[in-house]
Protein backbone atom coordinates (compact mmCIF):
# COMPACT_ATOMS: atom_id res chain seq x y z
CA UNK A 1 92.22 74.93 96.34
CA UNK A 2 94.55 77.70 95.82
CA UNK A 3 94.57 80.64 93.67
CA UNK A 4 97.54 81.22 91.71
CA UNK A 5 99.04 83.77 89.14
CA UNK A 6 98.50 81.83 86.13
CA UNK A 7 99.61 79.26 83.78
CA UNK A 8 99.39 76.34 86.05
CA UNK A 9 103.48 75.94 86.54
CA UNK A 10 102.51 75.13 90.26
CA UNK A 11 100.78 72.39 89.56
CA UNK A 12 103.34 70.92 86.66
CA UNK A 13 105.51 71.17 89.88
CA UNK A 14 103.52 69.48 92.07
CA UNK A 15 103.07 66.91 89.66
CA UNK A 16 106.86 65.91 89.38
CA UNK A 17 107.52 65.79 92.89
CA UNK A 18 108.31 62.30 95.12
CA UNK A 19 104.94 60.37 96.12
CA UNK A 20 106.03 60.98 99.85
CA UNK A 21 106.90 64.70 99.91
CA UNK A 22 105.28 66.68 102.36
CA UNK A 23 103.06 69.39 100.10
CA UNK A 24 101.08 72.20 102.28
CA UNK A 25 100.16 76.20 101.43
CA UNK A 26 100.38 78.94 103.76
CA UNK A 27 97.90 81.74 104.16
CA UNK A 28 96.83 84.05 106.57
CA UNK A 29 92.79 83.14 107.93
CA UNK A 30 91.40 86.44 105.77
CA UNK A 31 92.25 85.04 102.96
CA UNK A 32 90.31 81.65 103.34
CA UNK A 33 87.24 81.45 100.68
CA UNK A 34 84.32 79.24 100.16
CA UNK A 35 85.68 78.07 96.59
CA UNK A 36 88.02 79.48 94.13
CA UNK A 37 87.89 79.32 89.92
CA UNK A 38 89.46 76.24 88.90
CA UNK A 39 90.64 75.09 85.93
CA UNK A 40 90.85 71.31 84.72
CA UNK A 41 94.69 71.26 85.38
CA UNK A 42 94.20 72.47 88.93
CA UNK A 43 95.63 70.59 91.94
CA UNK A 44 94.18 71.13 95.84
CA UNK A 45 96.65 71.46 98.02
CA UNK A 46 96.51 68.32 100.51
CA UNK A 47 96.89 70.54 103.94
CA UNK A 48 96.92 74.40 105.18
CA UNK A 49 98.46 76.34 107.63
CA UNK A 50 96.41 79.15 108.59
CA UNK A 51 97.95 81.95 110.82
């Protein structure tokens, strides 16, 4: 999962895009966590690069 600024717009986004569009996040290895606070409109991301 991925923690965000708020108000889920990511996630509308996410939700429009093409079935085969490549989808991935990009963080540095600090800032990898056990778990995050969800909410019910929440999407994982489907892969990471971690630097």
């Amino acid at each position: 999962m991925r923690l965000g600024y708020g108000g889920g717009n990511y996630d509308r986004f996410l939700r429009e895009l093409r079935s085969d569009a490549v989808v991935c996040g990009i963080a540095f290895q600090e800032q990898e966590v056990e778990a995050v606070p969800t909410e019910p409109h929440d999407l994982a991301l489907p892969k990471i690069i971690v630097a």
